[in-house]
Protein backbone atom coordinates (compact mmCIF):
# COMPACT_ATOMS: atom_id res chain seq x y z
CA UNK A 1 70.96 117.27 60.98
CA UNK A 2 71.86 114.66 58.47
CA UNK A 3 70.68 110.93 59.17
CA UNK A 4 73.84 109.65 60.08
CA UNK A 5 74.06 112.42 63.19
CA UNK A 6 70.49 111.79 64.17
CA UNK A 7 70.96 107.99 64.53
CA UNK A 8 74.28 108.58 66.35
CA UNK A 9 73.05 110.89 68.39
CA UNK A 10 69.61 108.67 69.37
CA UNK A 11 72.46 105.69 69.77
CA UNK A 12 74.30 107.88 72.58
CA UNK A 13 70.97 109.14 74.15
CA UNK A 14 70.14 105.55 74.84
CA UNK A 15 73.51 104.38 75.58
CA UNK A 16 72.95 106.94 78.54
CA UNK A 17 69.81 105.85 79.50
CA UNK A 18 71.18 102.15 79.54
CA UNK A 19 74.31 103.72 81.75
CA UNK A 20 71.75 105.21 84.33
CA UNK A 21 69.62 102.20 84.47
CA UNK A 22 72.13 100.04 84.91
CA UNK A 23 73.59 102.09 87.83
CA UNK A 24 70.27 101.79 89.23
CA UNK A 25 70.19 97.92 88.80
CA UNK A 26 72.98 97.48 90.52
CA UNK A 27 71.40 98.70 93.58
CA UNK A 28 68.52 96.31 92.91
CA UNK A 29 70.11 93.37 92.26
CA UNK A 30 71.93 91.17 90.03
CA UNK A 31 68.89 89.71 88.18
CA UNK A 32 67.73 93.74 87.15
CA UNK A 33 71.13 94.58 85.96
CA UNK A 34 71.16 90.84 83.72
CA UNK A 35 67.76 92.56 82.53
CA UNK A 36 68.98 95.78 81.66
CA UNK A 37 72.19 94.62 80.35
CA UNK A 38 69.70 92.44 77.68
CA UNK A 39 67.45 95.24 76.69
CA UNK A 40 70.83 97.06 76.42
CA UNK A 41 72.29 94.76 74.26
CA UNK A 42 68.93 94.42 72.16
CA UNK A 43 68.30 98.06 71.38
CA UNK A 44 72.17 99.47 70.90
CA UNK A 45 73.23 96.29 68.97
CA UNK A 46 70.92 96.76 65.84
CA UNK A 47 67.94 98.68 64.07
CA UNK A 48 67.48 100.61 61.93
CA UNK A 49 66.50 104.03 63.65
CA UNK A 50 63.97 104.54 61.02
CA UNK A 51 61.28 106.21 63.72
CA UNK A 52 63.85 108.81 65.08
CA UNK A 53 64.55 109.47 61.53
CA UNK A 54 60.93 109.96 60.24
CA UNK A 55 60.62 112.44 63.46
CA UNK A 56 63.34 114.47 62.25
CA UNK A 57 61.96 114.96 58.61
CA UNK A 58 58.63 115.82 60.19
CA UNK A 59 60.50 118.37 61.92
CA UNK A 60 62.39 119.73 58.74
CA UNK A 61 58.96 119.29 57.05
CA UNK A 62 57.81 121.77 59.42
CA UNK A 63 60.65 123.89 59.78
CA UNK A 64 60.75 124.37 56.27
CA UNK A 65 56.65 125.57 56.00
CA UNK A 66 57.03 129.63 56.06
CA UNK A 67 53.21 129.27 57.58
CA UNK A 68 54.47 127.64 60.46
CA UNK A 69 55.33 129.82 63.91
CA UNK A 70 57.97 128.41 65.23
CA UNK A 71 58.33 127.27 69.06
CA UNK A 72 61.17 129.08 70.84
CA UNK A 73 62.90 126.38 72.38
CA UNK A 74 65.72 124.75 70.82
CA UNK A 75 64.24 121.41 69.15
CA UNK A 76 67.41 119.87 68.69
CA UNK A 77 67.45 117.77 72.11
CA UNK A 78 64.09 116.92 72.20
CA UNK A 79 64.06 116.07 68.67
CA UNK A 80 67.01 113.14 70.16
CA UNK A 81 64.64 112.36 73.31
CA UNK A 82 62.24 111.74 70.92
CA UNK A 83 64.06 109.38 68.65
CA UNK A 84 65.58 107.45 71.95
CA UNK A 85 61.90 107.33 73.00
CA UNK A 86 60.51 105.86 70.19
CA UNK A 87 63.71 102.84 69.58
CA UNK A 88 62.43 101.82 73.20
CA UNK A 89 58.95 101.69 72.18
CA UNK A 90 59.80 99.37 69.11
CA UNK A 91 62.19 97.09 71.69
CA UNK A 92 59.33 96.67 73.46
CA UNK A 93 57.29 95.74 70.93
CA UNK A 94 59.36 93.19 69.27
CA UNK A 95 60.88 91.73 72.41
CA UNK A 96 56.79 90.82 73.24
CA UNK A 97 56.34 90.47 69.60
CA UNK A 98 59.03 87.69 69.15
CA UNK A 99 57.30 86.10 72.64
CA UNK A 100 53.55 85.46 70.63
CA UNK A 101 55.49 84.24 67.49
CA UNK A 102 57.60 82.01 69.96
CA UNK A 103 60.52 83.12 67.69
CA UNK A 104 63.93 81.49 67.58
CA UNK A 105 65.98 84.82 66.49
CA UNK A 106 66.15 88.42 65.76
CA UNK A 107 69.02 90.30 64.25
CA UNK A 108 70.86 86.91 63.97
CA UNK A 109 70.95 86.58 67.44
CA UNK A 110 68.49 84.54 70.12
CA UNK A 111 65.39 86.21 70.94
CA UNK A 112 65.12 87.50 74.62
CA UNK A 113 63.13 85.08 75.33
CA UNK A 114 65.23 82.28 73.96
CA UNK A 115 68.55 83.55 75.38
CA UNK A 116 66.67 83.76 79.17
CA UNK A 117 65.38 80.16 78.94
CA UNK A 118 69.30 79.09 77.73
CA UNK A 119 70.83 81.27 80.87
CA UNK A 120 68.22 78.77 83.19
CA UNK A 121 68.86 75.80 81.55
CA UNK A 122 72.75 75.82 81.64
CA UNK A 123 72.21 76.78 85.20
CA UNK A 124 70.21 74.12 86.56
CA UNK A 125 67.69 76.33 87.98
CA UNK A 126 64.60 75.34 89.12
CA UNK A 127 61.00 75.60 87.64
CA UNK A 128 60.50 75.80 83.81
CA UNK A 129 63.51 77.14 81.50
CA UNK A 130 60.89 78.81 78.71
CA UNK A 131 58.64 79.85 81.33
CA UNK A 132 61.31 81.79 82.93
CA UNK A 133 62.91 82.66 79.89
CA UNK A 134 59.25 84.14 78.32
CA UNK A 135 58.65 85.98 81.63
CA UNK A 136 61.79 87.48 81.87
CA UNK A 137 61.13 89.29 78.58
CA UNK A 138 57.94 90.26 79.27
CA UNK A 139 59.19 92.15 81.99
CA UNK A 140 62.21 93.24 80.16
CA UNK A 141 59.40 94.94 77.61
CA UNK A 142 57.54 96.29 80.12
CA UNK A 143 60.86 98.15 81.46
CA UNK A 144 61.23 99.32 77.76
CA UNK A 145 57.39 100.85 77.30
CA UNK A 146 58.08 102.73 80.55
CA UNK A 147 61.79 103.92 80.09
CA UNK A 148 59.86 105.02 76.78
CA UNK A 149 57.34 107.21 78.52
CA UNK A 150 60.20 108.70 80.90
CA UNK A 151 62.27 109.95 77.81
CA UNK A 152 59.05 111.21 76.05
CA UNK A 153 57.84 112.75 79.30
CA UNK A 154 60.50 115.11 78.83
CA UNK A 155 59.79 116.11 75.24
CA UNK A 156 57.78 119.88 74.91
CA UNK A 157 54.34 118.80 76.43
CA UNK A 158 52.43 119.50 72.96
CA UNK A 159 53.25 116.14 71.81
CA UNK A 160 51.53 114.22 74.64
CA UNK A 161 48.27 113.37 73.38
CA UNK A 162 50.21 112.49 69.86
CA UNK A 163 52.26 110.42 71.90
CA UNK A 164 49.60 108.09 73.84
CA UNK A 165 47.46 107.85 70.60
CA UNK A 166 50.76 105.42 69.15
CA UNK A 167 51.35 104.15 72.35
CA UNK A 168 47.79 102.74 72.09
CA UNK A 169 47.75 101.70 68.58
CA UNK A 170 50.68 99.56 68.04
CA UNK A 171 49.23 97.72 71.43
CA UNK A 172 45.74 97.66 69.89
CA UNK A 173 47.01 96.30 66.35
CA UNK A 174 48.89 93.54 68.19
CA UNK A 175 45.73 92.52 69.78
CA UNK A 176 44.34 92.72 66.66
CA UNK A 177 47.21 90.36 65.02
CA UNK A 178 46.39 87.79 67.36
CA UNK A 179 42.90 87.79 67.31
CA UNK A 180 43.53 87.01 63.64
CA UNK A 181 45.79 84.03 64.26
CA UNK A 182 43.47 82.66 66.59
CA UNK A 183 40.21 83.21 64.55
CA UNK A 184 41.99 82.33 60.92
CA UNK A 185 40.72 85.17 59.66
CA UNK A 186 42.01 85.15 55.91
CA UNK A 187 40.32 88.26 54.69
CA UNK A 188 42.27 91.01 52.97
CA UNK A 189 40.53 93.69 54.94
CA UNK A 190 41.61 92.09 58.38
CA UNK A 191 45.44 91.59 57.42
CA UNK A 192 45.34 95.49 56.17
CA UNK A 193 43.64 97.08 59.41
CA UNK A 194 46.80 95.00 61.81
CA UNK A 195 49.23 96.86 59.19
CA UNK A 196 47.46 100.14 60.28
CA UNK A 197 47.52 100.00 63.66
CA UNK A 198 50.28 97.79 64.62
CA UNK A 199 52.99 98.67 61.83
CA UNK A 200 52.07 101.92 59.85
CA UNK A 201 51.54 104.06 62.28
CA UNK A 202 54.24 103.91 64.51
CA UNK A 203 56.93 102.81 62.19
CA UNK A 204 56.20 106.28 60.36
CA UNK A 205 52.79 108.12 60.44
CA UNK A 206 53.19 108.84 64.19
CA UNK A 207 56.53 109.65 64.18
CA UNK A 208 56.59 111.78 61.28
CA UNK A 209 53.62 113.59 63.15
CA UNK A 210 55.39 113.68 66.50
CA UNK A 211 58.18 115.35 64.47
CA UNK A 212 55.80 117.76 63.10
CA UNK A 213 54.17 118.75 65.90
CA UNK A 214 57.42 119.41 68.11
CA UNK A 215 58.63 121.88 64.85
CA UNK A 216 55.03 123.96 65.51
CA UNK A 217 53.53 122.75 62.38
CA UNK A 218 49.49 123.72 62.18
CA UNK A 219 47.07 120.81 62.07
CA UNK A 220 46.52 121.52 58.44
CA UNK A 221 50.39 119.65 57.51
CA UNK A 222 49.69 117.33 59.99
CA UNK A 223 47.35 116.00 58.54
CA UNK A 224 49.10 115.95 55.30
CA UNK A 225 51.96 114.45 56.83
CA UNK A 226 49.95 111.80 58.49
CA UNK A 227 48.31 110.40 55.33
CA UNK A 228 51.99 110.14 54.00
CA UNK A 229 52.80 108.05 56.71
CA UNK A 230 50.38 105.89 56.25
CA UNK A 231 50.74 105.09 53.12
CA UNK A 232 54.46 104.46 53.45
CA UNK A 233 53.80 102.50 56.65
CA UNK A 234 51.88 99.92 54.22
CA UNK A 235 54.90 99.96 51.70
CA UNK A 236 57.15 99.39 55.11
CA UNK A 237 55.16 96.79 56.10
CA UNK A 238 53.84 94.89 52.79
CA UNK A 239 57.66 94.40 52.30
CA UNK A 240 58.47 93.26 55.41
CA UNK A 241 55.28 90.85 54.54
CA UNK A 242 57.38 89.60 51.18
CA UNK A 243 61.08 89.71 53.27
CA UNK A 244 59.04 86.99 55.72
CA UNK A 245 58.55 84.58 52.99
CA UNK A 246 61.11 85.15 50.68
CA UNK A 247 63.83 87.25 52.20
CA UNK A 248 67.54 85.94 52.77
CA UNK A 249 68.37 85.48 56.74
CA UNK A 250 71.68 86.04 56.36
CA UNK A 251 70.59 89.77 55.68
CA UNK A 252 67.26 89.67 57.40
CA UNK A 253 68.39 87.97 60.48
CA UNK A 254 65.48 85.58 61.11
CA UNK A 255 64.27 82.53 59.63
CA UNK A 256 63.04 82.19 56.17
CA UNK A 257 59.00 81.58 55.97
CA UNK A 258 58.85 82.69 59.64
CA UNK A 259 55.16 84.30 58.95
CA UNK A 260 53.86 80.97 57.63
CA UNK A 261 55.13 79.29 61.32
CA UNK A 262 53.31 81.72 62.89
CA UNK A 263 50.43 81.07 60.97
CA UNK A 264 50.23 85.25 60.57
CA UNK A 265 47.74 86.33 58.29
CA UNK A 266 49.44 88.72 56.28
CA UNK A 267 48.13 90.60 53.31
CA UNK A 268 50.45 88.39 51.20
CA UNK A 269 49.05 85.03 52.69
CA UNK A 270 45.21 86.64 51.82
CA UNK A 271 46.26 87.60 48.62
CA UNK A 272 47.55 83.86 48.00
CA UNK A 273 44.89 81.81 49.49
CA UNK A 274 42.17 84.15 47.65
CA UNK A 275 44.08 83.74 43.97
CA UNK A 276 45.37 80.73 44.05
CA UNK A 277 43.47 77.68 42.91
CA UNK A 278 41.33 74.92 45.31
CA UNK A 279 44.21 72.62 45.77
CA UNK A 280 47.13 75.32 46.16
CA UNK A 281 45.14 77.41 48.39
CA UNK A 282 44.20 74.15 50.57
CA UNK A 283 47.99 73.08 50.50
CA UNK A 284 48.89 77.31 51.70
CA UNK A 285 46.54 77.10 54.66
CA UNK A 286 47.50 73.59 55.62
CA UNK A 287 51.21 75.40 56.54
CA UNK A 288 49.89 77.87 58.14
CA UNK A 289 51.41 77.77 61.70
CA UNK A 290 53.33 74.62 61.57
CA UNK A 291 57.12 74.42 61.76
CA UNK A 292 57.48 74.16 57.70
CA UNK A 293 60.37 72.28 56.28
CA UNK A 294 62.77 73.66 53.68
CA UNK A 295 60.58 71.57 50.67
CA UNK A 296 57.41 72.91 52.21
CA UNK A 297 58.71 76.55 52.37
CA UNK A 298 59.74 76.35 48.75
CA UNK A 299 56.13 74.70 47.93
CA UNK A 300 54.45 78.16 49.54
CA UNK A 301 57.04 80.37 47.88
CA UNK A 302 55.69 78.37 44.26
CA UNK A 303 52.22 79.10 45.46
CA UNK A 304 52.56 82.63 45.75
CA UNK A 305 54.29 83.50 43.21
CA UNK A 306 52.34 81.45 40.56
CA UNK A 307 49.12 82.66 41.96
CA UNK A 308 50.43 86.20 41.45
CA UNK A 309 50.45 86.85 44.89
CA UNK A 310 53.58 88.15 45.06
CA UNK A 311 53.01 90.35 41.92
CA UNK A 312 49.94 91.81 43.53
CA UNK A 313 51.67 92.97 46.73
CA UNK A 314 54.71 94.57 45.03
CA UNK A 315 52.07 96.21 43.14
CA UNK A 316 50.32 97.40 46.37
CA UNK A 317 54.03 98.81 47.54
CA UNK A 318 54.31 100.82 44.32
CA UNK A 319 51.17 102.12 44.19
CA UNK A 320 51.46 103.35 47.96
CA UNK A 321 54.73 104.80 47.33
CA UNK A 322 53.24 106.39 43.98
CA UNK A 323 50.80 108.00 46.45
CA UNK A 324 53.37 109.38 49.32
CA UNK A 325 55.88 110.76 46.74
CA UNK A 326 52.94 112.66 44.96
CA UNK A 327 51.62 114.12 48.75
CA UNK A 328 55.26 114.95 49.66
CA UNK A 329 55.78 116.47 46.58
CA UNK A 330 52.70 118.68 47.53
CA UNK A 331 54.00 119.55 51.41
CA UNK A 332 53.84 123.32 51.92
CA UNK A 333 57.73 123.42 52.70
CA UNK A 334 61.20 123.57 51.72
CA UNK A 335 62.64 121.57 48.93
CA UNK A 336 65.31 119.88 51.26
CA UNK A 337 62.85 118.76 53.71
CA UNK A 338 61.20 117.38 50.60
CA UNK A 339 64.42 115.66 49.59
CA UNK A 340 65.11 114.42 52.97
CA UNK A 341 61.37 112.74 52.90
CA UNK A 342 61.35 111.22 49.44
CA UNK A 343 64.85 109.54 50.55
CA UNK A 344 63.83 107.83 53.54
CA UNK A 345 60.80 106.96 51.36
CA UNK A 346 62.86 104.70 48.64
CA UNK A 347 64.59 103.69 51.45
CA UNK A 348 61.87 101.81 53.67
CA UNK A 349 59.93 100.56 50.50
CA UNK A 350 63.31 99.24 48.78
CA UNK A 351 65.01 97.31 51.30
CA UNK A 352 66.24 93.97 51.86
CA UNK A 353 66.10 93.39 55.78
């Protein structure tokens, strides 16, 4: 399958799940189908699909190693289960992620959170219009995580225990990410283990691996195919780091210098406070999770890229990406499921939203 059928096909998996839900909601009542309709909205109006699509080249990574013994059950379906599973996973975690970073907007649009608290203050209800609105999409992530483990309940049984070693991560790394925040914890090693566990591996070492391991690929290119991941799960997420600070949100869809509101600790933010001089670096952490005017984003943008800040991290994306292409070029398997790798490879590293 090409990438264009995979994401349309994960797009009409979940538009069925939503359809089903929905049907269910109704039953419920009025407030569970406003819920579903949301999640609905958030998860078919946008994203990139860039987990289902790291499954499939796993797959055709593993499909294409003559080592391998191939299951006899028709991947193809799973293979979309998968993907559907996995864009519910990430809804999940940015609709709770967006909730901690008390963010305004995603994809150009009002958080979950944001548009919840609007609905109950134009209505006059009663009680606390963020409170509702925040509680509302807590539960409206919860309902993805578990329409998550449905879909992936329903995968071949061998990728279970792949399956609830992500699911744990990405929770663990956002634990992580806010113990962070909360402790200032500027180090480089801290800001590099939250990439780990709460970006890099299920943006693209797990999946790729859950793709993998549904083909019938042996532990050995696995493991070969995890360490790829990793490596361009940092890439993914160091330029995510840079799109945060410096990235346009007319193409990004959120707020310029959204990281330094948040007062995240990125690897970019320790790479700036730890080159740049006394007075810079004091005049960096001082924005650090305050609502930062246009001046005093433009101030941190000056301080990291004079300190070479900047520099250093596109250097770090490089270098990772140096490293994946070189262990994909080694993979034990066909030279279109090579081709099909390296692509989605240039594609996450190179990006602009």
């Amino acid at each position: 399958m090409t990438d264009l059928d995979v994401a349309d096909l994960v797009h009409a998996r979940l538009s069925e799940v939503f359809a089903a839900a929905r049907s269910d909601a109704a039953d419920i009542g009025a407030p569970v189908v406003a819920a579903t309709d949301s999640l609905a909205g958030f998860v078919l109006g946008g994203g990139k699909r860039v987990r289902p699509l790291f499954a499939d080249a796993g797959r055709t990574v593993a499909h294409g190693d003559d080592r391998v013994v191939r299951p006899a059950d028709d991947t193809d379906d799973a293979l979309i289960g998968l993907g559907a599973a996995l864009e519910l996973v990430q809804a999940c975690a940015l609709v709770h992620d967006d909730i901690i970073d008390a963010s305004d907007t995603r994809r150009g649009r009002p958080t979950v959170h944001r548009a919840f608290a609007a609905t109950h203050r134009e209505s006059d209800w009663q009680g606390e219009s963020d409170r509702f609105g925040e509680s509302m999409a807590i539960l409206i992530g919860d309902l993805a995580l578990a329409w998550a483990d449905d879909l992936a309940a329903a995968v071949p049984a061998r990728i279970a225990p792949v399956w609830a070693r992500m699911r744990t991560e990405v929770l663990s790394g956002q634990v992580l990410d806010i113990a962070n925040e909360a402790a200032r914890d500027e180090s480089l090693a801290a800001a590099e283990r939250v990439i780990a566990y709460k970006t890099a591996g299920y943006t693209v070492a797990r999946p790729l691996e859950l793709g993998a391991v549904l083909g019938g690929a042996d532990e050995s290119l696995v493991a070969q195919l995890r360490i790829i991941g990793m490596q361009l799960g940092l890439a993914f997420q160091l330029r995510d780091d840079l799109l945060g600070v410096y990235g346009d949100p007319a193409v990004t869809g959120k707020p310029s210098g959204d990281d330094l509101i948040t007062g995240k600790r990125t690897v970019l933010i320790a790479e700036g406070l730890a080159r740049a001089d006394d007075d810079a670096a004091a005049r960096l952490r001082r924005l650090l999770g305050t609502d930062v005017s246009r001046g005093e984003l433009a101030d941190a943008r000056e301080i990291l890229t004079v300190s070479g800040a900047q520099g250093a991290v596109e250097a770090r994306i490089e270098s990772a990406l140096g490293s994946a292409l070189g262990g994909i070029d080694a993979l034990p398997t066909s030279p279109p499921a090579r081709a099909k790798l390296t692509a989605l490879a240039h594609r996450i590293t190179h990006r602009a939203a």
